[in-house]
C-alpha atoms as a PDB file:
ATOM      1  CA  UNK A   1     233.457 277.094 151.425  1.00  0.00           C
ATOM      2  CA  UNK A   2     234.909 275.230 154.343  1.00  0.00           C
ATOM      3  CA  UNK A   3     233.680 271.719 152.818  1.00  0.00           C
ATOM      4  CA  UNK A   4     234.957 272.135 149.511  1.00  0.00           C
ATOM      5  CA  UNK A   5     238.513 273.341 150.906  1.00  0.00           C
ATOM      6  CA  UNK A   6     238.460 270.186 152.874  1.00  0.00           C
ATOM      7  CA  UNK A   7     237.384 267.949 150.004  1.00  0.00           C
ATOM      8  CA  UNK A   8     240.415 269.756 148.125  1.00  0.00           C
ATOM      9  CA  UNK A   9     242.879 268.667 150.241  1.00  0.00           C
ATOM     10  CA  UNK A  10     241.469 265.158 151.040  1.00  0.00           C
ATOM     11  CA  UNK A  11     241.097 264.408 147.011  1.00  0.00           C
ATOM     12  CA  UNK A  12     244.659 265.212 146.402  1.00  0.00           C
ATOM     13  CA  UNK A  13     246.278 263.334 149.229  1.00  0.00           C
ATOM     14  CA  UNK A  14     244.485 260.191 147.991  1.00  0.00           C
ATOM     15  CA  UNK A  15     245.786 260.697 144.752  1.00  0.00           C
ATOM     16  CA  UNK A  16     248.914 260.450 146.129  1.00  0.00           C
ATOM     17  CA  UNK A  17     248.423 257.224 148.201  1.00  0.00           C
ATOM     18  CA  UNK A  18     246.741 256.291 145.175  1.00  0.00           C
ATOM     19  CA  UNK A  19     249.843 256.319 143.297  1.00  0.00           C
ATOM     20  CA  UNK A  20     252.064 255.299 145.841  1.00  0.00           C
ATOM     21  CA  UNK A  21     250.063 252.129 147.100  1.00  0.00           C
ATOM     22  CA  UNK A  22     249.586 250.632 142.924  1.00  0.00           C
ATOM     23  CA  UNK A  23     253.171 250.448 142.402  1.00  0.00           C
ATOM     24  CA  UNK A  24     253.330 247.222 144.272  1.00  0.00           C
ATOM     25  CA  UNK A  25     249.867 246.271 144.514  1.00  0.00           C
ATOM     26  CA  UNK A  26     246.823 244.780 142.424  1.00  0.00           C
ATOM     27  CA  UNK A  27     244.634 247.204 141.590  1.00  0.00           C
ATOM     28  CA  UNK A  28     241.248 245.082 141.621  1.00  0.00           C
ATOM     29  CA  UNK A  29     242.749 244.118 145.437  1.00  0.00           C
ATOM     30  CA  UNK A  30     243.166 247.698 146.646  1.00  0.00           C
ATOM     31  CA  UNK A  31     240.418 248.716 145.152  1.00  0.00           C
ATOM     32  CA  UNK A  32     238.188 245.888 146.521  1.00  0.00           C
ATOM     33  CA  UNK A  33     239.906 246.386 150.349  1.00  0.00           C
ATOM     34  CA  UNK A  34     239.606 250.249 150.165  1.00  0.00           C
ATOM     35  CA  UNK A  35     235.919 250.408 149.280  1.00  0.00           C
ATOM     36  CA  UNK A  36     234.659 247.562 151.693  1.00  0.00           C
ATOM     37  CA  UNK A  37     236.674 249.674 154.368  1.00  0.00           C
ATOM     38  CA  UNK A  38     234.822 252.948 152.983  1.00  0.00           C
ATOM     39  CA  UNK A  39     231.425 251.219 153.358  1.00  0.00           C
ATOM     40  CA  UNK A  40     231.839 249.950 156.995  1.00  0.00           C
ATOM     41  CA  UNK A  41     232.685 253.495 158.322  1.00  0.00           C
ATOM     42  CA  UNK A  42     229.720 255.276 156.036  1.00  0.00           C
ATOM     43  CA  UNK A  43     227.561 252.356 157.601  1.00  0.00           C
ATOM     44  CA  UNK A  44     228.947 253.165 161.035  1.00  0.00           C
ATOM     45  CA  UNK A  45     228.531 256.504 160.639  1.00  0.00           C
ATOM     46  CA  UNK A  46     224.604 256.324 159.600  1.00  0.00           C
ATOM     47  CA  UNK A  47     224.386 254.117 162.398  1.00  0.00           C
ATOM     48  CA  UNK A  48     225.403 256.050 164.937  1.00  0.00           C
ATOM     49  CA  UNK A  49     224.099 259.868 163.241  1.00  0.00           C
ATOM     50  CA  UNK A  50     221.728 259.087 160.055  1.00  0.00           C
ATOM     51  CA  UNK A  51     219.394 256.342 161.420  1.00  0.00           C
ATOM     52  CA  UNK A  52     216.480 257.283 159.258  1.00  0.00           C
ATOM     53  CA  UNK A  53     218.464 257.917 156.071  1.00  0.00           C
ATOM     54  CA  UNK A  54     217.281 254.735 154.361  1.00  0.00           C
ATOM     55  CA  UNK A  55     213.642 255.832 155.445  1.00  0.00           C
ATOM     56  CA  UNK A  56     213.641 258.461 152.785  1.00  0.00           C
ATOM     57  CA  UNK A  57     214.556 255.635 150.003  1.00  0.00           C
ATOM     58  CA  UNK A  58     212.638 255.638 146.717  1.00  0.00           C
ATOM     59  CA  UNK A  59     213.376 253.367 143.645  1.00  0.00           C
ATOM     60  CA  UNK A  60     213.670 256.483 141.983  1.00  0.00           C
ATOM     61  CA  UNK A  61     216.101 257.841 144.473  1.00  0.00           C
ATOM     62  CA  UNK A  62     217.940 254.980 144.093  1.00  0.00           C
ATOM     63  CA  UNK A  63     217.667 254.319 140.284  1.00  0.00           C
ATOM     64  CA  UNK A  64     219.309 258.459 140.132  1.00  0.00           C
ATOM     65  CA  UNK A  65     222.218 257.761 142.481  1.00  0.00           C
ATOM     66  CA  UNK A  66     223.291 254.502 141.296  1.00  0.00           C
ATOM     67  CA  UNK A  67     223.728 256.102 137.984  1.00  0.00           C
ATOM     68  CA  UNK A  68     225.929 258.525 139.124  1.00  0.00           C
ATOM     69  CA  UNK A  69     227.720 255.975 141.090  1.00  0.00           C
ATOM     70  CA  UNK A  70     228.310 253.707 138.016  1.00  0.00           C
ATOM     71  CA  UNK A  71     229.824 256.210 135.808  1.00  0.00           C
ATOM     72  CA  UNK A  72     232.059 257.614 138.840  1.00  0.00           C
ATOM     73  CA  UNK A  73     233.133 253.922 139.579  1.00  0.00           C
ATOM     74  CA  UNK A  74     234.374 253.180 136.187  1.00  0.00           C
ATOM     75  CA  UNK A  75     235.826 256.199 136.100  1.00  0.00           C
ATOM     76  CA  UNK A  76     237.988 255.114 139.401  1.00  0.00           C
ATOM     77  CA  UNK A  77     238.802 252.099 137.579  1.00  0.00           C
ATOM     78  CA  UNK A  78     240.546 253.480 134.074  1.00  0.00           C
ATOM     79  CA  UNK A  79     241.988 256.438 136.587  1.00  0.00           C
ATOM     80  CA  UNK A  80     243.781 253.532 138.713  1.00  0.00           C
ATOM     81  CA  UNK A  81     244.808 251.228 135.521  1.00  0.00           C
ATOM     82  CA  UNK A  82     246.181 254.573 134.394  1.00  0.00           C
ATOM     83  CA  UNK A  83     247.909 255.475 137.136  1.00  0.00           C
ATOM     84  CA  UNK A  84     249.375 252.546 137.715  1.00  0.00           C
ATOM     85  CA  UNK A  85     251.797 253.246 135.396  1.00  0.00           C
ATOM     86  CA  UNK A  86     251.485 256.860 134.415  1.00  0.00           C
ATOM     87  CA  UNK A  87     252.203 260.234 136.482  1.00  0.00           C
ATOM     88  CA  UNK A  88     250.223 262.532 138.983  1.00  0.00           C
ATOM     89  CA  UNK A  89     251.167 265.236 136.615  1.00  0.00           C
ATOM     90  CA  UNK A  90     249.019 263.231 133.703  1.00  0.00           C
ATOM     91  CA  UNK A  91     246.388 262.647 136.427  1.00  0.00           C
ATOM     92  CA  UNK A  92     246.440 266.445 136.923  1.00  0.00           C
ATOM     93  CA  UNK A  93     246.490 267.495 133.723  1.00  0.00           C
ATOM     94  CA  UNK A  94     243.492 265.139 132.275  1.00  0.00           C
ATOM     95  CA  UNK A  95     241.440 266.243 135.705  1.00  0.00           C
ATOM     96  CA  UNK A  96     241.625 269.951 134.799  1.00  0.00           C
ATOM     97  CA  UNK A  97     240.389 268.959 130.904  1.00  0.00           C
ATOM     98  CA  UNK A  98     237.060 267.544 132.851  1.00  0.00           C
ATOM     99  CA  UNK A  99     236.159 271.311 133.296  1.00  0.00           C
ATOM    100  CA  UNK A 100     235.826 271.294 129.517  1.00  0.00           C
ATOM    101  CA  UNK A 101     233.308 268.457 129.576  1.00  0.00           C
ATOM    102  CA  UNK A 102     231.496 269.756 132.769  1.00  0.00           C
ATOM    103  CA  UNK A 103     231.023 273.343 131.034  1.00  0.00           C
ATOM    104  CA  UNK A 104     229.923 271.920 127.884  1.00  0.00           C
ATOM    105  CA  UNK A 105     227.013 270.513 129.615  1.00  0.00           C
ATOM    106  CA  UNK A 106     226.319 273.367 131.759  1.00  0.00           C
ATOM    107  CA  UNK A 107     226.462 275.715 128.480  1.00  0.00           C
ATOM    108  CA  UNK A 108     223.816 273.809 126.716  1.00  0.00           C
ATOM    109  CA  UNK A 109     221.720 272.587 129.622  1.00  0.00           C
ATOM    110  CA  UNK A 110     222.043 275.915 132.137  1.00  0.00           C
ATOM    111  CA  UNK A 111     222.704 279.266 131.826  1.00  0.00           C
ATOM    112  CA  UNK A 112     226.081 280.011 130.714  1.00  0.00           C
ATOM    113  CA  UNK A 113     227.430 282.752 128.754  1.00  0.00           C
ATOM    114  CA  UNK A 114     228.906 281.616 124.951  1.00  0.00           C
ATOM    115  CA  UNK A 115     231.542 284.760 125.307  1.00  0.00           C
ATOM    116  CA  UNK A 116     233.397 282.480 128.477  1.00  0.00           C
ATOM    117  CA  UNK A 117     232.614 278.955 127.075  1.00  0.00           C
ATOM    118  CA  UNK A 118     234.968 280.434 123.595  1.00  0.00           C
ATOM    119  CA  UNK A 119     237.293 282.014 125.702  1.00  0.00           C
ATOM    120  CA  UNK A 120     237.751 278.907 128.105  1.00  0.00           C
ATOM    121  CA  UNK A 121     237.615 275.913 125.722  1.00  0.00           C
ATOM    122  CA  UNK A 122     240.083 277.474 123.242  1.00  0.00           C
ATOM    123  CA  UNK A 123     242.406 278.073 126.365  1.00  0.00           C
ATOM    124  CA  UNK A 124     242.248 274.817 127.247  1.00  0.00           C
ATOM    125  CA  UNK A 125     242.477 273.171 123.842  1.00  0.00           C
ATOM    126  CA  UNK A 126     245.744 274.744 123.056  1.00  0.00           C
ATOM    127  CA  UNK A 127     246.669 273.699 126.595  1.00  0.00           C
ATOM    128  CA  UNK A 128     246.377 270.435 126.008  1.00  0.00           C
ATOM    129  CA  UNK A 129     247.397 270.767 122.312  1.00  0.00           C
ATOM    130  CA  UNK A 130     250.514 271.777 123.353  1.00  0.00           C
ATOM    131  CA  UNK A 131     250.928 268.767 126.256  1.00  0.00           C
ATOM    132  CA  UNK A 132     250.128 266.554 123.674  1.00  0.00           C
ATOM    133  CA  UNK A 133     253.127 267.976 121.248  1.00  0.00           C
ATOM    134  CA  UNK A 134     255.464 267.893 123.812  1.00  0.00           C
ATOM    135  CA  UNK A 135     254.537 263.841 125.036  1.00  0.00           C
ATOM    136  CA  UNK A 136     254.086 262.501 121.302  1.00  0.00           C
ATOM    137  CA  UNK A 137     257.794 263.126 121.038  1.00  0.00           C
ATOM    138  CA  UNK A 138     258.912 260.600 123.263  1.00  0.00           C
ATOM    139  CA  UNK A 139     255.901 258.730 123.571  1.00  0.00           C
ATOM    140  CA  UNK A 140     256.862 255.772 125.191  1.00  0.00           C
ATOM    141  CA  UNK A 141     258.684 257.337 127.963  1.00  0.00           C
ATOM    142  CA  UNK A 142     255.791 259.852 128.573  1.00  0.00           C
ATOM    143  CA  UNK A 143     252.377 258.197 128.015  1.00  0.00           C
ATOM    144  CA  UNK A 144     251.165 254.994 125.909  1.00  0.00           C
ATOM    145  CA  UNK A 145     248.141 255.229 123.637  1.00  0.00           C
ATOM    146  CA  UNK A 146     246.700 253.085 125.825  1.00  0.00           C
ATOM    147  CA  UNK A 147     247.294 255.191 128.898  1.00  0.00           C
ATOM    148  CA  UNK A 148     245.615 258.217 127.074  1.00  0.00           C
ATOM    149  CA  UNK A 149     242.499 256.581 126.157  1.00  0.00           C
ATOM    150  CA  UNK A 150     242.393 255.510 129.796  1.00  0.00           C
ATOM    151  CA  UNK A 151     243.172 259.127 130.852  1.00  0.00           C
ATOM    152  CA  UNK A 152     240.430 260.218 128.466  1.00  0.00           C
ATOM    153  CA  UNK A 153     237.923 258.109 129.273  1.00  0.00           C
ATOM    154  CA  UNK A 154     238.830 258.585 133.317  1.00  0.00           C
ATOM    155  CA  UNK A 155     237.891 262.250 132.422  1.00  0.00           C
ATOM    156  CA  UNK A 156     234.788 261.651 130.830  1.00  0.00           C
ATOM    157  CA  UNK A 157     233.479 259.122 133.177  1.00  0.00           C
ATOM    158  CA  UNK A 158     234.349 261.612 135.977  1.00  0.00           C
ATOM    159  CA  UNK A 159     232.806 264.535 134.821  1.00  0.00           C
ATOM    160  CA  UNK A 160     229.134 262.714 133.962  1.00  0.00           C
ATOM    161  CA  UNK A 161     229.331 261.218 137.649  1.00  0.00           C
ATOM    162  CA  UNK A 162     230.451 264.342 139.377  1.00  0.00           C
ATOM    163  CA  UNK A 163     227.077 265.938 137.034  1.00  0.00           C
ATOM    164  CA  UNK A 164     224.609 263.226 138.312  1.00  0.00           C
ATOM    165  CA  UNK A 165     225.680 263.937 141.237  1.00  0.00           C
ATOM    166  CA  UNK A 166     225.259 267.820 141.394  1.00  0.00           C
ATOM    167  CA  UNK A 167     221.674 267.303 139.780  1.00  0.00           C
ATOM    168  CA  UNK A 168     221.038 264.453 142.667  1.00  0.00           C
ATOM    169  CA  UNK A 169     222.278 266.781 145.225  1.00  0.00           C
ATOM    170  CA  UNK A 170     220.048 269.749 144.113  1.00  0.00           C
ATOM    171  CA  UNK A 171     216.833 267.435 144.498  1.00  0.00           C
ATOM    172  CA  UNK A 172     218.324 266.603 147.891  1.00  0.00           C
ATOM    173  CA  UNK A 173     219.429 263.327 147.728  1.00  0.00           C
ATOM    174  CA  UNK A 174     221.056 262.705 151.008  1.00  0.00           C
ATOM    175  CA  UNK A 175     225.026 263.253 150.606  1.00  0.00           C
ATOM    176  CA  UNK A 176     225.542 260.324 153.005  1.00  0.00           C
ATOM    177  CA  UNK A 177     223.451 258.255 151.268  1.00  0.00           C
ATOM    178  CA  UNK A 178     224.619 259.003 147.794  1.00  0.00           C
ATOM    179  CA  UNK A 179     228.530 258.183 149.391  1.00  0.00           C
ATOM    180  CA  UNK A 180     227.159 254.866 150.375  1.00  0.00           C
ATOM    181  CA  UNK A 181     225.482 253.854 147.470  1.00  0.00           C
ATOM    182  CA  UNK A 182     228.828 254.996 145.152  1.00  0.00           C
ATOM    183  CA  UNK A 183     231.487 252.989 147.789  1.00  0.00           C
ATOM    184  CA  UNK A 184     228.896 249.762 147.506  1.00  0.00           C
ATOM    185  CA  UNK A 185     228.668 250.181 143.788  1.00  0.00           C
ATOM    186  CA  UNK A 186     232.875 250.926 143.822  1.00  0.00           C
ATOM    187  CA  UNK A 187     233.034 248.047 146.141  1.00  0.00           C
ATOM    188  CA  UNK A 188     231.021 245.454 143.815  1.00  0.00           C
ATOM    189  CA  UNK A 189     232.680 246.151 140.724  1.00  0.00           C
ATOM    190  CA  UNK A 190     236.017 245.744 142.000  1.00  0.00           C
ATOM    191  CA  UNK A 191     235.194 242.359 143.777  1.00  0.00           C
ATOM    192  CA  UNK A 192     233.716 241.285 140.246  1.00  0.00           C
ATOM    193  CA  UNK A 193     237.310 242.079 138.747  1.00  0.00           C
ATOM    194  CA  UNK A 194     238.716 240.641 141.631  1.00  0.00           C
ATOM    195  CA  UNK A 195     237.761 237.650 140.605  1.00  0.00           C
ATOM    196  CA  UNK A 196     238.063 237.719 136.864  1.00  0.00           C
ATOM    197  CA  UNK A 197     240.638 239.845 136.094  1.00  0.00           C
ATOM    198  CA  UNK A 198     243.225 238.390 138.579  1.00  0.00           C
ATOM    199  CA  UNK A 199     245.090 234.577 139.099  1.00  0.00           C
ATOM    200  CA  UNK A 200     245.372 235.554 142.719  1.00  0.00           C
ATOM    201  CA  UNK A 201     244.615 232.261 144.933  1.00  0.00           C
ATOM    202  CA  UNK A 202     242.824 232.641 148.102  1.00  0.00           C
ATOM    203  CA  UNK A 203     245.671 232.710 149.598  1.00  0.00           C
ATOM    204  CA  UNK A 204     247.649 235.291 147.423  1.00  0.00           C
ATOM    205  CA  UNK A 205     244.725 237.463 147.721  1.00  0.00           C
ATOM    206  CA  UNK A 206     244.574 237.412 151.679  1.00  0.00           C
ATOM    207  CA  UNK A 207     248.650 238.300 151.922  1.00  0.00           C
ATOM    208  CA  UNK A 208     248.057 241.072 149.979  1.00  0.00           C
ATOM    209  CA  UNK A 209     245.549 242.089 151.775  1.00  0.00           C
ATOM    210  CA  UNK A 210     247.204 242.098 154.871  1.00  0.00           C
ATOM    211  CA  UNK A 211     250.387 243.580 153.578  1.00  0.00           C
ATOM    212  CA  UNK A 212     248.529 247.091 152.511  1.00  0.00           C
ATOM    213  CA  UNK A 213     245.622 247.027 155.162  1.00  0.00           C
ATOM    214  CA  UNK A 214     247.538 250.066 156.685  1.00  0.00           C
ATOM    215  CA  UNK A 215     247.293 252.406 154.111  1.00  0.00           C
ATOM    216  CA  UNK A 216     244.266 251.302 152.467  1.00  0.00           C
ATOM    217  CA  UNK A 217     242.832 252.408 155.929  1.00  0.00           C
ATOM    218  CA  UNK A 218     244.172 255.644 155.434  1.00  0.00           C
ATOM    219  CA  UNK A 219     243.131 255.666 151.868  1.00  0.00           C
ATOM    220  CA  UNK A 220     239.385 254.517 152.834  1.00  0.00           C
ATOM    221  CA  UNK A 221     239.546 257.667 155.046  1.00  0.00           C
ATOM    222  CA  UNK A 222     240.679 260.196 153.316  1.00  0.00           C
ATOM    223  CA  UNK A 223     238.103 259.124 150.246  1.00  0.00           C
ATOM    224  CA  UNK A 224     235.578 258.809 152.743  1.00  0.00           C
ATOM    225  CA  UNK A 225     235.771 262.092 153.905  1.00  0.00           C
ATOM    226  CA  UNK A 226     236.592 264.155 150.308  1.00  0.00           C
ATOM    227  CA  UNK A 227     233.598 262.815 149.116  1.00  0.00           C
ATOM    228  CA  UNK A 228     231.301 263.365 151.951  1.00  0.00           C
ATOM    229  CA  UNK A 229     232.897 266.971 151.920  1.00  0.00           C
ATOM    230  CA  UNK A 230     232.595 267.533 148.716  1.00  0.00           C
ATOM    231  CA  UNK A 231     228.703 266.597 148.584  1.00  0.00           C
ATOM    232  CA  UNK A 232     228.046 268.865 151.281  1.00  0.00           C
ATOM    233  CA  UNK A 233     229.980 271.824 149.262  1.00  0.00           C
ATOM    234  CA  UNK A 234     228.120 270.986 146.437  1.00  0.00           C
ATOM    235  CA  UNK A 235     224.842 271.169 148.084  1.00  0.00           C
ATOM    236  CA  UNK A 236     225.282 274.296 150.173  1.00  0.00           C
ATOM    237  CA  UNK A 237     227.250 276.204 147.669  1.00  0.00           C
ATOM    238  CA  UNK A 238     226.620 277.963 144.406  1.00  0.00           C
ATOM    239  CA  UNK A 239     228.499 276.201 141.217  1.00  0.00           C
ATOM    240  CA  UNK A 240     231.197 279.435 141.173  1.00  0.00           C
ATOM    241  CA  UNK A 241     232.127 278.044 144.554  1.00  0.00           C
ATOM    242  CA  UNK A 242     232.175 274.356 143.787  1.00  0.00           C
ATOM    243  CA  UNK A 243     234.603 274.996 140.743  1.00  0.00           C
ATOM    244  CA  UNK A 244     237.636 275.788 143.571  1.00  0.00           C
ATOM    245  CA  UNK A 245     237.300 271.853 143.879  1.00  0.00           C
ATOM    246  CA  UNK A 246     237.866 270.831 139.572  1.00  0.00           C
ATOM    247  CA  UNK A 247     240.728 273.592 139.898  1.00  0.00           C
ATOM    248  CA  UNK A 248     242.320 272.755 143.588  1.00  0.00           C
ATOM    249  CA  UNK A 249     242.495 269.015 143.249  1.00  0.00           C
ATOM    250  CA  UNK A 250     244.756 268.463 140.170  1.00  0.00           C
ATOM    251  CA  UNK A 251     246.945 271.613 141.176  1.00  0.00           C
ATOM    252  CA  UNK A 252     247.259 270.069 144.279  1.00  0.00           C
ATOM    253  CA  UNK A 253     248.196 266.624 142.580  1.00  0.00           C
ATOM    254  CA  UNK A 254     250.837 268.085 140.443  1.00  0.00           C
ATOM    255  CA  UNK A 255     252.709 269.929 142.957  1.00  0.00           C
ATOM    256  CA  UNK A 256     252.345 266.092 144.910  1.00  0.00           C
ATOM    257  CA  UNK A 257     254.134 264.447 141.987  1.00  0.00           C
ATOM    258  CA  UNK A 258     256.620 266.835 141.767  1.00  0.00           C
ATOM    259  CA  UNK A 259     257.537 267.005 145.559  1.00  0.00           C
ATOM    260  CA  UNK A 260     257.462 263.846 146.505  1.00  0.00           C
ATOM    261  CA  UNK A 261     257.926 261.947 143.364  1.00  0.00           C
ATOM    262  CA  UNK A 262     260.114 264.083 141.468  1.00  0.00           C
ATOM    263  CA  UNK A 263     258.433 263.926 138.325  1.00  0.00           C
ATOM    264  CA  UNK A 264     260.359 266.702 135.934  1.00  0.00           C
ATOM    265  CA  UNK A 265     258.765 269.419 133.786  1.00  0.00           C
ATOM    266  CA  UNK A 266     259.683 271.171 130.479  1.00  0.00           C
ATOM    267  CA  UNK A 267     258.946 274.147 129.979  1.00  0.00           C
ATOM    268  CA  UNK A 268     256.464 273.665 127.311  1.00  0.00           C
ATOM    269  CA  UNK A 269     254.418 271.426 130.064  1.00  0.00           C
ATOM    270  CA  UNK A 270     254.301 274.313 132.486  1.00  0.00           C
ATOM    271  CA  UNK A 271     253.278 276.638 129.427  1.00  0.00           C
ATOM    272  CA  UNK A 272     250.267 274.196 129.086  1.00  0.00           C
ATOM    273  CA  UNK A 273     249.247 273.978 132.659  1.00  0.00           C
ATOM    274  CA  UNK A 274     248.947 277.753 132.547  1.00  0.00           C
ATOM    275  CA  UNK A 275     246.235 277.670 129.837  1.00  0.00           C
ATOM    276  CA  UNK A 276     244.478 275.106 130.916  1.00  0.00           C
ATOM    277  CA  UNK A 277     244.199 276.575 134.579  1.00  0.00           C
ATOM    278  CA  UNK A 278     243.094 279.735 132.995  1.00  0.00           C
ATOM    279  CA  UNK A 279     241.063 278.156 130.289  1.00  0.00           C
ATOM    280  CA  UNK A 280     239.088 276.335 133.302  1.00  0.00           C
ATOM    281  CA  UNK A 281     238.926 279.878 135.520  1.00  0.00           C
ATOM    282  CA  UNK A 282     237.111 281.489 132.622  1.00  0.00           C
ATOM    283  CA  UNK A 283     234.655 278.917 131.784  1.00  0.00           C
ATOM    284  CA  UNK A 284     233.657 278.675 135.404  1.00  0.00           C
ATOM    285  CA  UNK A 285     233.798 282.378 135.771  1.00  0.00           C
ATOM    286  CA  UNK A 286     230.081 282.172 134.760  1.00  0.00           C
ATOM    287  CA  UNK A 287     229.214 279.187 136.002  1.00  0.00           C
ATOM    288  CA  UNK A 288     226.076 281.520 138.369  1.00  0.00           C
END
């Protein structure tokens, strides 16, 4: 319980850096700085108290995690082109429809009961029915088309990585491991936009750098730690205890966006954060 409070509160503090540190910076530069910066302290942390992790390597092992690591790093990568120039509350909001996605799998893969899935998924796709309504009338203000799919597919990617994962965990892949392998896959994939997707010189690229090294730090952190947190609640835990973390985190994001960036609500967006919060309580009601 402890971990996956932690990896609550870590998650959504991130998302907040995250969206205060892209609205100056490059996101193929943060995202290249934070993950090298994850790496070295996973490394120095196996170093100094998981020497013989990489003993217990298999191709198989490897083949499993990377998967999961792929899916959750393109995931980070339409969350942050998102972001850039959306909301935490649309961050929120598109987080809590990954329970729909998640459930949907566990419903016709595990045992789940059909009475919560109709209960839950209806709940949450009036919810998001009804955000929809309200955005499409001012659409450009709100959210782009383009922004949505990126939303969208942000969910999707997240919720098949966060999956892997689970399944990885259960045939005890090593947590630490599994964080290493998805910061080295983040890390790769963000160096490889780095240098296509930007017209950064050298030296452009290095001032950067330097300007946000601060709170990148900070950033590689925080993610460091919700994700190790978060494997270790999802290991130890049963699934009903696990689903505090696809509730907590984009609660915990909106509230962020409205405190600190004063991002405004209507009435029928509170209205659809309601039935999507319950929506996701009842389809992980069963989840055991």
């Amino acid at each position: 319980m402890k971990f996956v409070l932690a990896s609550i509160f870590f998650y959504s503090v991130n998302n907040l850096l995250w969206k205060k540190i892209l609205f100056k910076s490059n996101i193929w530069i943060v995202m290249t700085l934070r993950s090298f910066m994850t790496c070295s302290i996973g490394l120095i942390i196996i170093y100094f108290f998981y020497p013989n992790v990489f003993n217990e390597l298999t191709i198989a092992t490897l083949i499993k995690s990377t998967s999961a690591s792929l899916l959750g790093a393109f995931g980070l990568v339409f969350m942050t082109s998102a972001l850039k120039l959306g909301s935490l509350r649309q961050l929120g909001i598109f987080n809590m429809t990954g329970v729909f996605f998640t459930v949907t799998y566990l419903y016709f893969f595990e045992n789940f009961d059909f009475k919560y899935y109709v209960i839950g998924t209806s709940l949450i796709v009036l919810g998001f029915v009804i955000y929809l309504t309200q955005i499409k009338r001012d659409l450009k203000k709100e959210i782009s088309y383009r922004q949505l799919l990126l939303f969208t597919l942000m969910t999707v990617f997240f919720s098949a990585s966060a999956l892997f994962h689970w399944n990885n965990l259960k045939q005890s892949i090593s947590p630490i491991f599994s964080l290493i392998n998805q910061e080295i896959v983040v890390f790769s994939i963000s160096f490889f936009g780095l240098l296509t997707r930007t017209s950064y010189s050298k030296k452009q690229i290095i001032r950067s750098s330097i300007a946000i090294y601060k709170l990148t730090f900070v950033m590689a952190l925080l993610i460091f730690m919700a994700v190790w947190t978060g494997f270790l609640g999802l290991k130890i835990t049963n699934p009903y205890i696990t689903s505090l973390l696809a509730l907590g985190i984009p609660v915990l994001t909106i509230l962020f966006g409205t405190f600190f960036y004063k991002e405004k609500w209507s009435f029928s967006n509170f209205i659809a954060l309601v039935l999507i919060i319950f929506g996701a309580f009842m389809l992980h009601f069963n989840l055991n």
